[in-house]
N, C-alpha and C. Protein backbone atom coordinates (compact mmCIF):
# COMPACT_ATOMS: atom_id res chain seq x y z
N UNK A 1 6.99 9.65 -31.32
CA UNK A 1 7.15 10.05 -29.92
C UNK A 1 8.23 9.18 -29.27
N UNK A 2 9.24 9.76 -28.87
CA UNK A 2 10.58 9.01 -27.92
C UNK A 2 9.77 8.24 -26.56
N UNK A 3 10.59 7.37 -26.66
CA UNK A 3 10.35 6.88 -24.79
C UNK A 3 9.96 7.33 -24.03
N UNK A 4 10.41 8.90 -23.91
CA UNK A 4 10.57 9.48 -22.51
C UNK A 4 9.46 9.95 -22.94
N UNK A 5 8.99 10.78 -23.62
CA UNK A 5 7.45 11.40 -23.75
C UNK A 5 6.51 10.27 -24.07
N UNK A 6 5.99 8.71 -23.94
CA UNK A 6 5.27 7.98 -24.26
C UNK A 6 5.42 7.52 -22.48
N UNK A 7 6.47 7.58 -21.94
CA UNK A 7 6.22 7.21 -20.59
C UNK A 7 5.38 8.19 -19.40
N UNK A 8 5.87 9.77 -20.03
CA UNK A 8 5.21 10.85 -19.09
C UNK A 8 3.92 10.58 -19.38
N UNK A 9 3.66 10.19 -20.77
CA UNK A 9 1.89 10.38 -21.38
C UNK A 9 1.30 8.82 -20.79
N UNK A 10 2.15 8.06 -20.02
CA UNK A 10 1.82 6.86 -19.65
C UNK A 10 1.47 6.98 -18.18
N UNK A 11 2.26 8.09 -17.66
CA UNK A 11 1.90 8.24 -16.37
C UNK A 11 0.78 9.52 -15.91
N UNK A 12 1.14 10.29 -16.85
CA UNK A 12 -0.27 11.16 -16.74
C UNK A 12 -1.55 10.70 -16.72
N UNK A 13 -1.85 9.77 -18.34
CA UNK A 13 -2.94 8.94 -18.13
C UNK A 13 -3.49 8.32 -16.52
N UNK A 14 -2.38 7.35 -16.15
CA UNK A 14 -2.44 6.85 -15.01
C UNK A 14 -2.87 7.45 -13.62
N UNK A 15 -1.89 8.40 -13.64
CA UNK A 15 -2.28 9.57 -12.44
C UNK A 15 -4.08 10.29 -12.42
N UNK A 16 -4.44 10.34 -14.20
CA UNK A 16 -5.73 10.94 -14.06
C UNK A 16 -6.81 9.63 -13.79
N UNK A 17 -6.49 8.64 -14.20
CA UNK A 17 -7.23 7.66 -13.38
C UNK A 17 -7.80 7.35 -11.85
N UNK A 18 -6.44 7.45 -11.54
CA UNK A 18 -6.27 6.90 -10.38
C UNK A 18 -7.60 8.19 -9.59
N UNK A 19 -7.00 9.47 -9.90
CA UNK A 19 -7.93 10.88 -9.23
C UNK A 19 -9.65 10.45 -10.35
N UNK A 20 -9.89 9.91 -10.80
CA UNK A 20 -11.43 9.53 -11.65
C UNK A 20 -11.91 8.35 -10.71
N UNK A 21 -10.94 7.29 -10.45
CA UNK A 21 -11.44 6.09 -9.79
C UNK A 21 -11.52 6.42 -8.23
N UNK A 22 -11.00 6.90 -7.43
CA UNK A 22 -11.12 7.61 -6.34
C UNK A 22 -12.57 8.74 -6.03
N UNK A 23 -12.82 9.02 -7.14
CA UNK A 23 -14.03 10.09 -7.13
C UNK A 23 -15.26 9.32 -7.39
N UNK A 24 -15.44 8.99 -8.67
CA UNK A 24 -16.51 8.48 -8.84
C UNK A 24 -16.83 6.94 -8.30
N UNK A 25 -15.73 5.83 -8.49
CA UNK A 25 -15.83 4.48 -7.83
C UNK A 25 -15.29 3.68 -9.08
N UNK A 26 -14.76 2.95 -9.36
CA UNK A 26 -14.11 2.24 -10.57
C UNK A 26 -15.61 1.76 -11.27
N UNK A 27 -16.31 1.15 -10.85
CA UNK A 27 -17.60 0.83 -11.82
C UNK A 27 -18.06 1.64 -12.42
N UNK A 28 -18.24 2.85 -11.88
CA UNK A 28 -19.20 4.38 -12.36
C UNK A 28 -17.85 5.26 -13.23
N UNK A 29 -17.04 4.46 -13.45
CA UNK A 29 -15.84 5.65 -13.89
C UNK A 29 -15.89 5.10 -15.63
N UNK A 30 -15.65 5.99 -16.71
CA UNK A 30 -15.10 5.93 -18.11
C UNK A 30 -14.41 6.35 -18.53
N UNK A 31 -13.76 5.59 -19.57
CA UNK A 31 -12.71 5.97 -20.37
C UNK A 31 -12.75 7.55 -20.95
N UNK A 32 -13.77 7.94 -20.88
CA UNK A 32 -14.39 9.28 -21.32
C UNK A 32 -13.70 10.42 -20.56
N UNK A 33 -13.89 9.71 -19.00
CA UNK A 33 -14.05 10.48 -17.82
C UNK A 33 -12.35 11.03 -17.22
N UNK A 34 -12.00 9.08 -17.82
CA UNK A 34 -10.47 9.18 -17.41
C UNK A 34 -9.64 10.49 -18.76
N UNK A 35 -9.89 10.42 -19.94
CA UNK A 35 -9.27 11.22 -21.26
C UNK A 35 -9.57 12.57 -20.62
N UNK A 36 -10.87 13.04 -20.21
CA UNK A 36 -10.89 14.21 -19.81
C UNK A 36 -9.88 14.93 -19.18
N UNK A 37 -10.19 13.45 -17.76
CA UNK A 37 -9.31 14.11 -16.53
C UNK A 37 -7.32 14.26 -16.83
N UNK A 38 -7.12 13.51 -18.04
CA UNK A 38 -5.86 13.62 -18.25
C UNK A 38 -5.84 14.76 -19.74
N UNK A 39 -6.54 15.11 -19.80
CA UNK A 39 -6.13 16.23 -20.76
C UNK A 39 -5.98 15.79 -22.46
N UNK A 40 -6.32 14.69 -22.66
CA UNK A 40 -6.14 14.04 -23.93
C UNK A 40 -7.48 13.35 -24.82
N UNK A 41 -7.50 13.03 -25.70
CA UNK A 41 -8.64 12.19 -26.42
C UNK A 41 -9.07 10.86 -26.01
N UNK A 42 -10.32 10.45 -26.26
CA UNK A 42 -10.66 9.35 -25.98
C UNK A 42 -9.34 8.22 -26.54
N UNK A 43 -9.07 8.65 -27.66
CA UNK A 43 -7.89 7.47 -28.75
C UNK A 43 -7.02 7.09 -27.93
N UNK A 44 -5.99 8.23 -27.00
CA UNK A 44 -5.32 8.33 -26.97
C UNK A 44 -5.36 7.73 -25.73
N UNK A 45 -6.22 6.75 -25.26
CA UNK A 45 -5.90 6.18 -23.68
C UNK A 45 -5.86 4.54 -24.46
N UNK A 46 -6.55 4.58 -25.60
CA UNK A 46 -6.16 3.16 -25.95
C UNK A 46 -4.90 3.06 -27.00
N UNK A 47 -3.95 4.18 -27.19
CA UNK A 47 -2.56 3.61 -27.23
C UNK A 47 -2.24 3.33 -26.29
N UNK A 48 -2.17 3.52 -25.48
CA UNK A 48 -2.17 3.11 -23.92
C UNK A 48 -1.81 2.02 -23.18
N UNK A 49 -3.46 1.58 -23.05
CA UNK A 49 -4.27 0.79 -22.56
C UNK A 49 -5.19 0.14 -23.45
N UNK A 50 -5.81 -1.29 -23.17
CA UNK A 50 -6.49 -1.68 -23.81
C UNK A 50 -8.04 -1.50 -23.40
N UNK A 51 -7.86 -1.45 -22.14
CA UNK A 51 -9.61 -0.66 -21.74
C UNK A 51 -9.41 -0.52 -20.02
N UNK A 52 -10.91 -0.05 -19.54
CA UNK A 52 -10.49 0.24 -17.95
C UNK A 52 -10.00 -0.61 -17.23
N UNK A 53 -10.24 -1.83 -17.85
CA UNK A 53 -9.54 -3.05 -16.75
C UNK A 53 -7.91 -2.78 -16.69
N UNK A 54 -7.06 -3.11 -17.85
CA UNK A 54 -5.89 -2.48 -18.18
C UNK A 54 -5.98 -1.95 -17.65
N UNK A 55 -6.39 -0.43 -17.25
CA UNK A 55 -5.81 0.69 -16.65
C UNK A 55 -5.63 0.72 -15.40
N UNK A 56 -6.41 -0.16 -14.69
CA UNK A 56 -6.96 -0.77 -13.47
C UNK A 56 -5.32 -1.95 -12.88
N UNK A 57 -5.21 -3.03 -13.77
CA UNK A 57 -4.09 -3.60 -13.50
C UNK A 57 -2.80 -2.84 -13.67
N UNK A 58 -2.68 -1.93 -14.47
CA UNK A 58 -1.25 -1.37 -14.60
C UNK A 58 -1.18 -0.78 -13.27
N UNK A 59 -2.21 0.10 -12.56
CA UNK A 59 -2.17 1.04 -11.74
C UNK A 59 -1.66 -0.02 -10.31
N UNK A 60 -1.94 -1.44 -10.35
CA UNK A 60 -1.41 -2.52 -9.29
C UNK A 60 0.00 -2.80 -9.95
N UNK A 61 0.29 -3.29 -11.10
CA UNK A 61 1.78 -3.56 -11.71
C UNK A 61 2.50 -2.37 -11.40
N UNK A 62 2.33 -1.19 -11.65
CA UNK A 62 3.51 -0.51 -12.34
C UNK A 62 3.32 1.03 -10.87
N UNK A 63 2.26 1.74 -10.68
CA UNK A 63 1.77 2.32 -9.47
C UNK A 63 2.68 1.81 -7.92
N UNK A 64 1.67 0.48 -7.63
CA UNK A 64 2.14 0.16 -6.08
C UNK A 64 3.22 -0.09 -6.45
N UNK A 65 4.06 -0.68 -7.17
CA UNK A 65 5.20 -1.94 -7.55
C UNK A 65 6.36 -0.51 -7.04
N UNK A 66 5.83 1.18 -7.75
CA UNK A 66 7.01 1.89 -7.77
C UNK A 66 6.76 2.13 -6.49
N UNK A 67 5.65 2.54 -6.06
CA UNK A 67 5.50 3.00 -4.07
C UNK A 67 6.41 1.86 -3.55
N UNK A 68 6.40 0.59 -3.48
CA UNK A 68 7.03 -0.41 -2.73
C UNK A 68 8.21 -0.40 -2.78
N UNK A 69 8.62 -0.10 -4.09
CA UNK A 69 10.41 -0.15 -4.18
C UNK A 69 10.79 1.11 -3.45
N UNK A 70 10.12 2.16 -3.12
CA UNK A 70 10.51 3.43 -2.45
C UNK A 70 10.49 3.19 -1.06
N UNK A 71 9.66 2.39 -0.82
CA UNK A 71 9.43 1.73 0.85
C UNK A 71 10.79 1.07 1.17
N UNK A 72 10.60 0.04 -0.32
CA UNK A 72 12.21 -0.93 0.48
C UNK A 72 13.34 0.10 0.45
N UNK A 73 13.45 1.08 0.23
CA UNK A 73 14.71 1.45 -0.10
C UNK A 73 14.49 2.84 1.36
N UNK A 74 13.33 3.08 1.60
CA UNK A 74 13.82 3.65 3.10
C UNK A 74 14.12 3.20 4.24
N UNK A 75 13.69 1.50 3.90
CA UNK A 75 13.58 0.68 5.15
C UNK A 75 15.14 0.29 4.85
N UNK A 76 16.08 0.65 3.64
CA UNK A 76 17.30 -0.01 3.81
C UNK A 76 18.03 1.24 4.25
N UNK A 77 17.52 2.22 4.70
CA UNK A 77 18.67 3.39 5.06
C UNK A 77 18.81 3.14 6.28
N UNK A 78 17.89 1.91 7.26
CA UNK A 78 18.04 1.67 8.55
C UNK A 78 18.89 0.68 8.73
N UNK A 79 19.40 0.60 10.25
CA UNK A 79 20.16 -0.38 10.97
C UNK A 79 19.13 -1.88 11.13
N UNK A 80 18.54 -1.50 12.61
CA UNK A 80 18.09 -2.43 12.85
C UNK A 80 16.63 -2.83 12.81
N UNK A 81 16.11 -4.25 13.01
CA UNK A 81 14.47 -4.64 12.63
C UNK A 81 13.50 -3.61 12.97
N UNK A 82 13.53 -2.84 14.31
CA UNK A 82 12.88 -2.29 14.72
C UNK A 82 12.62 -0.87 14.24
N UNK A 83 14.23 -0.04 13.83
CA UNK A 83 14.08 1.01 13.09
C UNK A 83 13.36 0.65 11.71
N UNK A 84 13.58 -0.66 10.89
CA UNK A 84 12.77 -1.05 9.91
C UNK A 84 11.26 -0.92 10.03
N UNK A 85 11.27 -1.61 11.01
CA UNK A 85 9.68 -1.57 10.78
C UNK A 85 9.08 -0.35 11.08
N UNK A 86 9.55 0.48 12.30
CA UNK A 86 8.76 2.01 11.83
C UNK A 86 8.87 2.26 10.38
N UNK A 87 9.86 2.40 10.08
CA UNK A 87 10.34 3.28 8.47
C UNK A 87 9.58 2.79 7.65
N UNK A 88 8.89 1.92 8.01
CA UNK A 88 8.06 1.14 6.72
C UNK A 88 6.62 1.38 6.93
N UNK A 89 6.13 1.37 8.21
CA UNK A 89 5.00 1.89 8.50
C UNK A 89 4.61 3.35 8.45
N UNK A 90 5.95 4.32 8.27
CA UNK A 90 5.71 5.64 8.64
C UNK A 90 5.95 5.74 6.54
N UNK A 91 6.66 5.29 6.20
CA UNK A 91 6.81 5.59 4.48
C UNK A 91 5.66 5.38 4.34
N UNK A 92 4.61 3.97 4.13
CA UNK A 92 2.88 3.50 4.03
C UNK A 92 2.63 4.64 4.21
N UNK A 93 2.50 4.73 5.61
CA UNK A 93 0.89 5.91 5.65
C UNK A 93 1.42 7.35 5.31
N UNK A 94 3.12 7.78 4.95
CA UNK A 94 2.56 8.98 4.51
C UNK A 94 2.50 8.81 2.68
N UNK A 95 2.94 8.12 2.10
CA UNK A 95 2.30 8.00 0.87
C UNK A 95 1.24 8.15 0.56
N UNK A 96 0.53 7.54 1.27
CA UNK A 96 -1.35 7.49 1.25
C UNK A 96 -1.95 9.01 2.06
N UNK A 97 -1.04 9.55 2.93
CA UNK A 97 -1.46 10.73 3.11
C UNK A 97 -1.11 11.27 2.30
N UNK A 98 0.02 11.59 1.79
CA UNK A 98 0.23 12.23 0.46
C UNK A 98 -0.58 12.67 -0.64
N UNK A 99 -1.03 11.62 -1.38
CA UNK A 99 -1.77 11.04 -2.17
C UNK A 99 -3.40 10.22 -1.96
N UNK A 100 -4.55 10.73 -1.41
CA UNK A 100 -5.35 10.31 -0.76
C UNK A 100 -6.09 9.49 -2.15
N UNK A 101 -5.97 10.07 -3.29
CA UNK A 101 -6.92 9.56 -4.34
C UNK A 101 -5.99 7.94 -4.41
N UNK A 102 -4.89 7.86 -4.18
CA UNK A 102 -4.16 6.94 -4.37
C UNK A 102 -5.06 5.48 -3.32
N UNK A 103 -4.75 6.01 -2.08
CA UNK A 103 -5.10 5.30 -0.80
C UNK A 103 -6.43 4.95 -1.42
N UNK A 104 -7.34 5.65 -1.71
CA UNK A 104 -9.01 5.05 -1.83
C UNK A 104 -8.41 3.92 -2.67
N UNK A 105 -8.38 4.37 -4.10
CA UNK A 105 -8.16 2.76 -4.89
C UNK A 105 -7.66 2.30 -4.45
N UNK A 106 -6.55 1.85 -3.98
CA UNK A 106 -5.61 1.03 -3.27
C UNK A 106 -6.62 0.00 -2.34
N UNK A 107 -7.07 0.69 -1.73
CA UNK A 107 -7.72 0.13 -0.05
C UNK A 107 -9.04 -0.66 -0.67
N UNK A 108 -9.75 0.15 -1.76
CA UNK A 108 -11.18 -0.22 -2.00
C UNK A 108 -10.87 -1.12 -3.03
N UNK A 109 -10.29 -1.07 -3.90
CA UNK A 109 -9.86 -2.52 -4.92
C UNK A 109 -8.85 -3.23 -4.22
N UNK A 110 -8.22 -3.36 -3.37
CA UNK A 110 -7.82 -4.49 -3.09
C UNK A 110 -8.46 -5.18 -2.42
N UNK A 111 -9.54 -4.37 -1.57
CA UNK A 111 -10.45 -5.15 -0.61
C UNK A 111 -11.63 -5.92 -1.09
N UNK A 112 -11.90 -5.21 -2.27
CA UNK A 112 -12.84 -6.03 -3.07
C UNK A 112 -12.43 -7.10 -4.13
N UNK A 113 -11.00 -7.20 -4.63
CA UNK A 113 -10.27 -8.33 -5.35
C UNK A 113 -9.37 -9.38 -4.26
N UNK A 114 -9.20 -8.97 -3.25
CA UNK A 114 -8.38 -10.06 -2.30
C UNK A 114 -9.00 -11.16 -2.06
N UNK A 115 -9.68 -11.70 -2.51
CA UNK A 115 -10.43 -12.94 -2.58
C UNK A 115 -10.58 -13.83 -3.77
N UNK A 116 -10.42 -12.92 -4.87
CA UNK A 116 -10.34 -13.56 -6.12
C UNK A 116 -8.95 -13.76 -6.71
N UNK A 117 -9.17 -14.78 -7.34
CA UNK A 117 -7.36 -15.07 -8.03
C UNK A 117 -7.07 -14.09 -8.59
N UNK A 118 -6.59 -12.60 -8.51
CA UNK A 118 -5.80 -11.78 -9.15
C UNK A 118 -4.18 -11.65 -8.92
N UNK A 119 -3.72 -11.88 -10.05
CA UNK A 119 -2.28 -12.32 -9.73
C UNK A 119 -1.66 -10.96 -9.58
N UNK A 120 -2.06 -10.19 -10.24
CA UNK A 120 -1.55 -8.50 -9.41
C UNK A 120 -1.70 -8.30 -8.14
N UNK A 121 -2.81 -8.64 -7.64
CA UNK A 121 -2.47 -8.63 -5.84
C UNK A 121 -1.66 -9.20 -5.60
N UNK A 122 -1.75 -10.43 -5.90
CA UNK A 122 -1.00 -12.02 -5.23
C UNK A 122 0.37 -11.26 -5.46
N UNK A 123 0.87 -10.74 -6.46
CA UNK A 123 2.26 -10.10 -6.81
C UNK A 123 2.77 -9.35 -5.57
N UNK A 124 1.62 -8.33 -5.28
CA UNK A 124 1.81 -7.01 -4.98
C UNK A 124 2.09 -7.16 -3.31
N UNK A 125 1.08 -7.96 -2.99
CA UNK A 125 1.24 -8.75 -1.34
C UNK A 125 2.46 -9.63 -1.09
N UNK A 126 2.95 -10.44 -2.41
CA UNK A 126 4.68 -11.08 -2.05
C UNK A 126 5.88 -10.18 -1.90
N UNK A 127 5.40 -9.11 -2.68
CA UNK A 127 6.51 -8.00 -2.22
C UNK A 127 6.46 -7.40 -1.18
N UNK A 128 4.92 -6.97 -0.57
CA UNK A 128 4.96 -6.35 1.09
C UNK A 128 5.60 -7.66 2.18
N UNK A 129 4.47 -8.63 1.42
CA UNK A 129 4.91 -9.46 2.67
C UNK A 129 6.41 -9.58 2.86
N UNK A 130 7.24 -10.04 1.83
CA UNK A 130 8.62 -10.31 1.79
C UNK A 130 9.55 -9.68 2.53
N UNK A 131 9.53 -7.95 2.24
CA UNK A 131 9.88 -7.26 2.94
C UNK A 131 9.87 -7.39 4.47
N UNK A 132 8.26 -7.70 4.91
CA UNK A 132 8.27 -7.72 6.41
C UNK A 132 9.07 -8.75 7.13
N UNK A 133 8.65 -9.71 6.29
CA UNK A 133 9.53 -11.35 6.65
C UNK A 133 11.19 -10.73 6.54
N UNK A 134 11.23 -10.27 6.11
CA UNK A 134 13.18 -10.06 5.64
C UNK A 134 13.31 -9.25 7.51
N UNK A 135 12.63 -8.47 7.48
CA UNK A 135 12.84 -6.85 8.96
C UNK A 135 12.45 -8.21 9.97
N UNK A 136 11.56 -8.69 10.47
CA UNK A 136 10.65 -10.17 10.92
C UNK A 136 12.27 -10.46 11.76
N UNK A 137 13.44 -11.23 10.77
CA UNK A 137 14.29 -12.80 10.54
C UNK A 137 15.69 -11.62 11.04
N UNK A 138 15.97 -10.29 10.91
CA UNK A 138 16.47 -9.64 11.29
C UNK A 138 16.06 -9.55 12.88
N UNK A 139 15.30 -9.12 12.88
CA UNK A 139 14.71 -8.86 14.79
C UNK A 139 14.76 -9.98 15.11
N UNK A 140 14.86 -11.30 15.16
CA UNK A 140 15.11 -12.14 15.26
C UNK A 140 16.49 -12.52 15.82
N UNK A 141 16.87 -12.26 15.38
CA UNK A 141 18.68 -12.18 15.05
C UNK A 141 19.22 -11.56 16.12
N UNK A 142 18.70 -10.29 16.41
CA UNK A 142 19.08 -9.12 17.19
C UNK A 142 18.27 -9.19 18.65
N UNK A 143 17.26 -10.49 18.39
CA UNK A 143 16.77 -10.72 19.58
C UNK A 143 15.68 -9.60 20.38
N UNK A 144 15.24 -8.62 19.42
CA UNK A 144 14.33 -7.61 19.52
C UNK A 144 12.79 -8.25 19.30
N UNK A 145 12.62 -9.46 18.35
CA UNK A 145 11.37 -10.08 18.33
C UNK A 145 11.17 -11.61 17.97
N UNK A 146 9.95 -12.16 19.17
CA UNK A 146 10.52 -13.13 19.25
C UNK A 146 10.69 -13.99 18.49
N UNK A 147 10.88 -15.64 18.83
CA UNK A 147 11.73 -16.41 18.21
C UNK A 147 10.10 -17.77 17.76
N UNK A 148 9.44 -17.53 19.16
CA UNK A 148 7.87 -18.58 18.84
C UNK A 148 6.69 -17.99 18.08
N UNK A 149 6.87 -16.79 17.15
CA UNK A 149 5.48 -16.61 16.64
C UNK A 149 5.34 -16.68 15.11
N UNK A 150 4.61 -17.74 14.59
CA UNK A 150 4.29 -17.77 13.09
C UNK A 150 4.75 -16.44 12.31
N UNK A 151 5.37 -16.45 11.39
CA UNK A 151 5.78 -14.91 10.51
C UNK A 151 4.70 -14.83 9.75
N UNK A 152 4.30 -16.13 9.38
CA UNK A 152 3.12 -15.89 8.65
C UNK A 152 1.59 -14.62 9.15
N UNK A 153 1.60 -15.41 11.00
CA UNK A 153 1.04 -14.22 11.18
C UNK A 153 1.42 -13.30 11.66
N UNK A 154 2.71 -12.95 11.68
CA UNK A 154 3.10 -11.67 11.79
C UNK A 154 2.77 -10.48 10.97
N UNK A 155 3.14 -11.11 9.98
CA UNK A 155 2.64 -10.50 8.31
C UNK A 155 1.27 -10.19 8.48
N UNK A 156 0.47 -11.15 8.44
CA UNK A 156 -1.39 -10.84 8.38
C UNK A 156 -1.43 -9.70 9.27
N UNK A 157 -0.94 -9.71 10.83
CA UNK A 157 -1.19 -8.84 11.51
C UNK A 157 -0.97 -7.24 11.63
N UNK A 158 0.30 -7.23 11.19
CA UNK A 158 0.78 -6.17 10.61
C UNK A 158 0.51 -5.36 9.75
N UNK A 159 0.12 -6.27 8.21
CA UNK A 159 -0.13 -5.36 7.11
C UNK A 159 -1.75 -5.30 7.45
N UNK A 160 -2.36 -6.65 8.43
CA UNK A 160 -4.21 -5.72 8.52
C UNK A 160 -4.25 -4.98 9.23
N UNK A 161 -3.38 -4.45 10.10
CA UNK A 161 -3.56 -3.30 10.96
C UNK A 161 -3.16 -1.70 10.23
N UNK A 162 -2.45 -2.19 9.39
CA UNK A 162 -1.92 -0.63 8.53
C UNK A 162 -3.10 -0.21 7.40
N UNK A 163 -3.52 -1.58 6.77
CA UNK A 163 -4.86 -1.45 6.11
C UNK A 163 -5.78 -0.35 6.91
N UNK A 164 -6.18 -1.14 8.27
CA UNK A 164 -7.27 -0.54 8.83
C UNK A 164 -6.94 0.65 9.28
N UNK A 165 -5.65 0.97 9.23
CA UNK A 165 -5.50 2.81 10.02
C UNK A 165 -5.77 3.49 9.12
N UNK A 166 -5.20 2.97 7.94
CA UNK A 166 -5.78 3.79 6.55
C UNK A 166 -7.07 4.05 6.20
N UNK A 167 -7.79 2.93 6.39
CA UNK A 167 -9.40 3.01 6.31
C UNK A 167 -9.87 3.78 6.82
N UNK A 168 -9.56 3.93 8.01
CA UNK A 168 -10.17 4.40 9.40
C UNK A 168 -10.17 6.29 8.96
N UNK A 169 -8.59 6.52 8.53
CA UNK A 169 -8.91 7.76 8.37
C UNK A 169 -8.99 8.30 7.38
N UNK A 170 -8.96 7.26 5.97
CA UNK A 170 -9.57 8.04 4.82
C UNK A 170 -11.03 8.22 5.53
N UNK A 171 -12.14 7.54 6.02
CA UNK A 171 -13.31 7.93 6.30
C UNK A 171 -13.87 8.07 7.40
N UNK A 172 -12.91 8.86 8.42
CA UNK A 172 -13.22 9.88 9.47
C UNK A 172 -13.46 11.02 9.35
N UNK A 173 -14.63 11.49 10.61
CA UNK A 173 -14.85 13.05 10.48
C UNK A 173 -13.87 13.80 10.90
N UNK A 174 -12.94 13.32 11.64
CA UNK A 174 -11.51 13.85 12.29
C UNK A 174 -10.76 14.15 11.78
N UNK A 175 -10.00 15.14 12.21
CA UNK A 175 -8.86 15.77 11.03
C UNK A 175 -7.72 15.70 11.62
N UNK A 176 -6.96 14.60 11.10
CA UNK A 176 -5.63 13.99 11.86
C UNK A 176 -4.33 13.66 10.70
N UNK A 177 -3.18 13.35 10.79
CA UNK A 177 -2.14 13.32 10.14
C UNK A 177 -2.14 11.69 10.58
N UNK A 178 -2.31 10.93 9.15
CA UNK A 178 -2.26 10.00 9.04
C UNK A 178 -0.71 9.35 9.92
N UNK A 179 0.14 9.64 9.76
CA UNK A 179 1.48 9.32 9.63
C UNK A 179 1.92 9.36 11.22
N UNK A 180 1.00 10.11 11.66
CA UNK A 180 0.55 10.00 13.14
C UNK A 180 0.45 9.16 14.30
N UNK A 181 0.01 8.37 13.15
CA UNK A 181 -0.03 6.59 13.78
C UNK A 181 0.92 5.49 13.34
N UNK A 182 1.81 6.24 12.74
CA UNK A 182 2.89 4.76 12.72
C UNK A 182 3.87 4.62 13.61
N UNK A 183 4.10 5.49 14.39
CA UNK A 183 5.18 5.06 15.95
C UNK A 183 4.03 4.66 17.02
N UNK A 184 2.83 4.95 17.43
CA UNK A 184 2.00 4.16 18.28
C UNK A 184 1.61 2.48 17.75
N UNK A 185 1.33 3.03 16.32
CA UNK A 185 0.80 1.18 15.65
C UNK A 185 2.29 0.35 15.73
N UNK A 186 3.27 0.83 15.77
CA UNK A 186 4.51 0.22 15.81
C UNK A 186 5.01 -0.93 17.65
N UNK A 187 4.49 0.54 18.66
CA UNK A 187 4.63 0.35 19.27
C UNK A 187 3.77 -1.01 20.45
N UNK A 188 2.38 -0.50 19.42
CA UNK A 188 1.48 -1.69 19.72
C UNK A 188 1.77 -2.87 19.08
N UNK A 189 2.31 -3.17 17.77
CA UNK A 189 2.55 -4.57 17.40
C UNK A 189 3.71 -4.90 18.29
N UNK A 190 4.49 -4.35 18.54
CA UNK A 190 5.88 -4.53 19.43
C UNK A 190 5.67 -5.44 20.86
N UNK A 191 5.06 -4.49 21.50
CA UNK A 191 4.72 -4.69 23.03
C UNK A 191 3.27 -5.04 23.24
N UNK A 192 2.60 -5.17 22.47
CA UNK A 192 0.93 -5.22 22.90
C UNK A 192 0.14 -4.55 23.65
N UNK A 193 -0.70 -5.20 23.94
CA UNK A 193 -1.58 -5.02 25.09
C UNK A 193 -1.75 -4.98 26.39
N UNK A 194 -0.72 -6.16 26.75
CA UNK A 194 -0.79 -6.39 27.87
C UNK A 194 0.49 -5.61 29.32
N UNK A 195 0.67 -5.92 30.24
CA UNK A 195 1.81 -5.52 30.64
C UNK A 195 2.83 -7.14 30.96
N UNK A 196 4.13 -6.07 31.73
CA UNK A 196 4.97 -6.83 31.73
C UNK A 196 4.27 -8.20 32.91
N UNK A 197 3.41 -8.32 33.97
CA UNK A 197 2.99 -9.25 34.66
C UNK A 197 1.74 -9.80 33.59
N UNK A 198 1.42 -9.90 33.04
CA UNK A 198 0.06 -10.38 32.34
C UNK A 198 0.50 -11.76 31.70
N UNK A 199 -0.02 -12.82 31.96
CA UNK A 199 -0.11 -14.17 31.80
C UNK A 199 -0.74 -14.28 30.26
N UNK A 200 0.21 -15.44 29.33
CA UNK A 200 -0.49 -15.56 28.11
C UNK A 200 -1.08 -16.51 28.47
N UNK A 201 -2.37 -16.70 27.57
CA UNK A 201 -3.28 -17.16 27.28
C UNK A 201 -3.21 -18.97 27.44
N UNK A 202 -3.54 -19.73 28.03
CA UNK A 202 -2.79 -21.35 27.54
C UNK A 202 -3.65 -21.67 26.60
N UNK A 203 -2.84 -22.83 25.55
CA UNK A 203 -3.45 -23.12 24.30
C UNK A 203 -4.91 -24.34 24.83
């Protein structure tokens, strides 16, 4: 088998995972379940893969790693920080609208491994974060955002708020267009809460 047909049969596998782990829950899911859902033999997921865990980390290596490089590269068709950061929030959530089986794993294994040393997150979060920090040091520059607030939590704030819109409407009874919310969530990290007379807080 050439390259190119060991890579489609690499991503098919993958793709039928991802729609098995989304359905049933990664604990309750098998190798059985995943061969089915991709159309192939039990054997043939361990040329592969070495078992569900494997299938589980590739889908963080090789999965998000390609969503992210598609992100950076819409956020580089923009000018400035601010057009960045929509473009990056509006690429996120429609991927995950796109692709909803995607969003569950995504949201539900990272939320349940972000605490443990997994260096596939740790990977996967230096590349979001990076990105934001890069759009962040730009607005900066351009004097669009300011100059006194930790990037560090800029970052936390940002990517937990895109987390939670996602959450929110993978498991709502509401029937809304995810993608919906990335020029309001934009507009709220931007300007906040408050108005232009509203006094900050003293430390």
């Amino acid at each position: 088998m050439n390259q190119t047909k060991k890579r489609a049969k690499y991503e098919q596998i993958l793709e039928a995972a991802i729609r098995v782990f989304a359905r049933q829950g990664y604990h309750n899911s098998t190798i059985s379940q995943v061969a089915r859902e991709a159309g192939v033999g039990d054997g043939t997921i361990y040329l592969y893969f070495k078992n569900k865990d494997d299938i589980l980390d590739n889908f963080f290596s090789y999965k998000t790693t390609q969503i992210f490089s598609q992100f950076k590269e819409e956020v580089d068709t923009c000018h400035n920080a601010l057009e960045k950061l929509e473009r990056l929030v509006a690429s996120h959530l429609t991927e995950f609208e796109q692709n909803r089986d995607l969003a569950v794993v995504y949201e539900v294994e990272t939320r349940m491994r972000r605490h443990l040393s997994d260096e596939k997150i740790k990977e996967m979060s230096r590349m979001y974060f990076d990105l934001v920090a890069e759009i962040v040091e730009q607005g900066r520059q351009e004097g669009t955002i300011r100059q006194n607030i930790p990037v560090h939590l800029v970052k936390q704030y940002l990517i937990g708020a895109v987390d939670e819109v996602i959450t929110t409407w993978l498991y709502s009874s509401k029937d809304y267009r995810l993608v919906s919310q990335a020029e309001p969530l934009v507009d709220l990290f931007i300007n906040g809460i408050g108005t232009n007379g509203a006094s900050a807080v003293e430390p």
